[in-house]
PDB file of N, CA and C in Angstrom:
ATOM      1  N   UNK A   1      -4.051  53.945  71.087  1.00  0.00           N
ATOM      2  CA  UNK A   1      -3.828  53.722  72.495  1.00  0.00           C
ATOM      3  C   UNK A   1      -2.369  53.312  72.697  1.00  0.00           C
ATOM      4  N   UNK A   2      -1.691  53.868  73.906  1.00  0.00           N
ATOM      5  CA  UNK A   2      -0.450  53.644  74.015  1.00  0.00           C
ATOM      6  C   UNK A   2       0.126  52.777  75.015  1.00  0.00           C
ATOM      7  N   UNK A   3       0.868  52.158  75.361  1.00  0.00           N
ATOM      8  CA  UNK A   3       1.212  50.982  76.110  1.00  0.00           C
ATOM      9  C   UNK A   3       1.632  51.590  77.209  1.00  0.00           C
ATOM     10  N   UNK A   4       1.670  51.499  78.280  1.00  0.00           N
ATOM     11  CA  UNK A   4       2.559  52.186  79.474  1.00  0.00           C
ATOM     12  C   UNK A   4       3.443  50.866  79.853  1.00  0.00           C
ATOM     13  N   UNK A   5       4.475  51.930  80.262  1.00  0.00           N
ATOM     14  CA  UNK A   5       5.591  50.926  81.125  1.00  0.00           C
ATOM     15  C   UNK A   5       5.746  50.641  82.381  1.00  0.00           C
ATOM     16  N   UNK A   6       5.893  49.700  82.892  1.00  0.00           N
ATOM     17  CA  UNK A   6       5.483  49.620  84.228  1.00  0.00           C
ATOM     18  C   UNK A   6       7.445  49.257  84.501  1.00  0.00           C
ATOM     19  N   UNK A   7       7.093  49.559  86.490  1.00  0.00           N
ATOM     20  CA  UNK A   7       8.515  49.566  86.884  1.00  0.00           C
ATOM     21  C   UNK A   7       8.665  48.648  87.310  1.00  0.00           C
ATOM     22  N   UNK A   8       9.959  47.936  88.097  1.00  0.00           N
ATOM     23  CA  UNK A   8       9.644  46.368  88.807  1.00  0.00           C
ATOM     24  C   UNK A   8       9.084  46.365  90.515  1.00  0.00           C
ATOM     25  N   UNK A   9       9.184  48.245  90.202  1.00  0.00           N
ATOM     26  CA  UNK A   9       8.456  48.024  91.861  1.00  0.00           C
ATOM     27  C   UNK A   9       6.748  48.157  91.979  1.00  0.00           C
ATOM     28  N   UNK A  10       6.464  49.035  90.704  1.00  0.00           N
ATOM     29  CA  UNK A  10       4.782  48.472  90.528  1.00  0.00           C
ATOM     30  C   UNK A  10       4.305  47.737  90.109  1.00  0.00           C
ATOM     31  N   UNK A  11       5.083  46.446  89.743  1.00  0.00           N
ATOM     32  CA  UNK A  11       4.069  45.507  89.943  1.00  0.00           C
ATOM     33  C   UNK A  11       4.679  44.324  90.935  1.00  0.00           C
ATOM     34  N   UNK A  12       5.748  45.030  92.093  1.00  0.00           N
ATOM     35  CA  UNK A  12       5.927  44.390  93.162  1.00  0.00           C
ATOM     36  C   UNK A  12       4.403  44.599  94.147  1.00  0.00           C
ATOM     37  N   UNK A  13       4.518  45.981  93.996  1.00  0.00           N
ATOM     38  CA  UNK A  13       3.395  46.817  94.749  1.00  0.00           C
ATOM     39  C   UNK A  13       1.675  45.869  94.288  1.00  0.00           C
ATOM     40  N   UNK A  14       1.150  45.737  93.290  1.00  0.00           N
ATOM     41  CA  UNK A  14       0.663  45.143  92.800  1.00  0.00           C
ATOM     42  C   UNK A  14       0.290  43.309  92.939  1.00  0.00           C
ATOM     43  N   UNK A  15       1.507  43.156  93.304  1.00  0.00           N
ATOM     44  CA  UNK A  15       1.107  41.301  93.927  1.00  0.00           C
ATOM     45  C   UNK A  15       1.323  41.537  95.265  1.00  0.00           C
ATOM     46  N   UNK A  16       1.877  42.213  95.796  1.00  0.00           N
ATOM     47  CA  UNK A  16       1.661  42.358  97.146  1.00  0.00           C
ATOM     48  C   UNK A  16       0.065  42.636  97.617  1.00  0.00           C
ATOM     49  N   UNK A  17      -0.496  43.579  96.797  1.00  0.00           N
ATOM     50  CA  UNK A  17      -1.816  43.591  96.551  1.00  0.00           C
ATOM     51  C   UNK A  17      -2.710  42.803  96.584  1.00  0.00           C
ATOM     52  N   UNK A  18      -2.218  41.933  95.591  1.00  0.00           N
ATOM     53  CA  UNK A  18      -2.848  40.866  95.055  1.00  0.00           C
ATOM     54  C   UNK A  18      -3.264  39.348  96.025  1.00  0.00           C
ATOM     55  N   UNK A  19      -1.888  39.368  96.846  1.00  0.00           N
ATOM     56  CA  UNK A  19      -1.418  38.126  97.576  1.00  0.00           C
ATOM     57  C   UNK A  19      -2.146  38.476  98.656  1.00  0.00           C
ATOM     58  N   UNK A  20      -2.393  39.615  99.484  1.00  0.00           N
ATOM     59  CA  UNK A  20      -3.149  40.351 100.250  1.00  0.00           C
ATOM     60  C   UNK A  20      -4.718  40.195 100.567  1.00  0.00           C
ATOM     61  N   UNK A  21      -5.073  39.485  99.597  1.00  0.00           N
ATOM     62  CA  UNK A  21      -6.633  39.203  99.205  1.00  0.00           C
ATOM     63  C   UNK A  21      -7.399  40.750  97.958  1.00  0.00           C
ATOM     64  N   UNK A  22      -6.992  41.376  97.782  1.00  0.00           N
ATOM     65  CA  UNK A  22      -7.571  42.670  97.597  1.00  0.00           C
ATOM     66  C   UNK A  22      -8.477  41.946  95.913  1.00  0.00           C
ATOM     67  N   UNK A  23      -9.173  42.647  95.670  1.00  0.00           N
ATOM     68  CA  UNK A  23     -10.136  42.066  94.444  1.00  0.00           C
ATOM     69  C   UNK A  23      -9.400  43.060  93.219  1.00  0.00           C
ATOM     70  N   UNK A  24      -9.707  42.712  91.990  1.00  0.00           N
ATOM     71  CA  UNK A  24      -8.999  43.687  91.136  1.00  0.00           C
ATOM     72  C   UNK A  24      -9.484  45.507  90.837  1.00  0.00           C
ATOM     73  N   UNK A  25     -10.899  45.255  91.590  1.00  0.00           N
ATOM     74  CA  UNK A  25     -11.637  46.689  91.541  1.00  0.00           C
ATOM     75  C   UNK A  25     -10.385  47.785  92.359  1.00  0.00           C
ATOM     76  N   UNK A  26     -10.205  46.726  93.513  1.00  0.00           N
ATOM     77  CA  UNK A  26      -9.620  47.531  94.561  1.00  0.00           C
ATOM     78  C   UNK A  26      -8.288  48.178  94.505  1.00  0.00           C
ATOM     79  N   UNK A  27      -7.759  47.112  93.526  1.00  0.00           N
ATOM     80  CA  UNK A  27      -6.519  47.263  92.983  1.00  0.00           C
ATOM     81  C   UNK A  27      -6.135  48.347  92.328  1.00  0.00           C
ATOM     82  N   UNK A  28      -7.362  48.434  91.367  1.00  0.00           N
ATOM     83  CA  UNK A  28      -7.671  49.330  89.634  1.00  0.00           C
ATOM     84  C   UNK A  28      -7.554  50.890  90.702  1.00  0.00           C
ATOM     85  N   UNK A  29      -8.345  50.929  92.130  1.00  0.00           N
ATOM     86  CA  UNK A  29      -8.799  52.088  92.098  1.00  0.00           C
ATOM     87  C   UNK A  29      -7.583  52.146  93.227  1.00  0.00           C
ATOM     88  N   UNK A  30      -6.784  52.197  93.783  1.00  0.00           N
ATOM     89  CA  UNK A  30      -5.650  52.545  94.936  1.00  0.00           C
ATOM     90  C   UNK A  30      -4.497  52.651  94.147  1.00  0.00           C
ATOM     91  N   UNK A  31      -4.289  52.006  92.931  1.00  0.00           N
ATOM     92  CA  UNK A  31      -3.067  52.391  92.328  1.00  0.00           C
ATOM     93  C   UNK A  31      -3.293  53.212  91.301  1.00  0.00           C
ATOM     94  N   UNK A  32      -4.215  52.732  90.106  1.00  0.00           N
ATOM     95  CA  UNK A  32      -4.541  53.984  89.129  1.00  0.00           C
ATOM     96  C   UNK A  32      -4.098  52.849  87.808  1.00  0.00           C
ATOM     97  N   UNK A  33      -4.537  51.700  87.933  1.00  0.00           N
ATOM     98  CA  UNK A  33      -4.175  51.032  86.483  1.00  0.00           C
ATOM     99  C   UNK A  33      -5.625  50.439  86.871  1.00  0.00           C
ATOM    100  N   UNK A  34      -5.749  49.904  85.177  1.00  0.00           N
ATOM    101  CA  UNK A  34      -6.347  49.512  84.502  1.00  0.00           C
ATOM    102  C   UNK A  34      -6.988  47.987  85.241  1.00  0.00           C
ATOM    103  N   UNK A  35      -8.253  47.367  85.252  1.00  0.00           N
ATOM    104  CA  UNK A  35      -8.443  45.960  85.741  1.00  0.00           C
ATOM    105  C   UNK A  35      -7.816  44.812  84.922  1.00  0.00           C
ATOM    106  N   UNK A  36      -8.064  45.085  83.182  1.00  0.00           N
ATOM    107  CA  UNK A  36      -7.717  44.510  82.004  1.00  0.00           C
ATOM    108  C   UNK A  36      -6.131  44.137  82.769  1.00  0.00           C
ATOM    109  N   UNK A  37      -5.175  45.326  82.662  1.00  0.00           N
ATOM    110  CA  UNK A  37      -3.610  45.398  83.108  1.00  0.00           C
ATOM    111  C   UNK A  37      -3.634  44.467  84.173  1.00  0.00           C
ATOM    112  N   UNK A  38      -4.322  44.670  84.936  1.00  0.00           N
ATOM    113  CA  UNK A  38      -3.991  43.580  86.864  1.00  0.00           C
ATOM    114  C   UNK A  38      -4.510  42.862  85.890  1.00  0.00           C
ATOM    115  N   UNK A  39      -5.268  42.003  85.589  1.00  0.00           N
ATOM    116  CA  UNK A  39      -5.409  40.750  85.359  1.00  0.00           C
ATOM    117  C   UNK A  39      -4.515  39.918  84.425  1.00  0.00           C
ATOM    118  N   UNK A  40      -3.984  40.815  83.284  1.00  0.00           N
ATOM    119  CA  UNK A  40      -2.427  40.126  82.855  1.00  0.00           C
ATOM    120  C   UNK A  40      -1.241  40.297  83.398  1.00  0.00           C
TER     121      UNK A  40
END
């Protein structure tokens, strides 16, 4: 399994998300990562 790199604007995109209320399902499925990934 290979690591992906993330940019500093997806995981701007991502706490904006986050800060938003959104749950991590919601997260996993509108951006296309992993729940494991959002939660670290």
């Amino acid at each position: 399994m290979a690591r992906r790199s993330f940019y500093v604007i997806d995981i701007v995109e991502i706490l904006v998300h986050w800060y938003a209320g959104r749950s991590q399902h919601e997260l996993a499925a509108s951006l296309g990562v992993d729940r494991k990934t959002i939660r670290k």
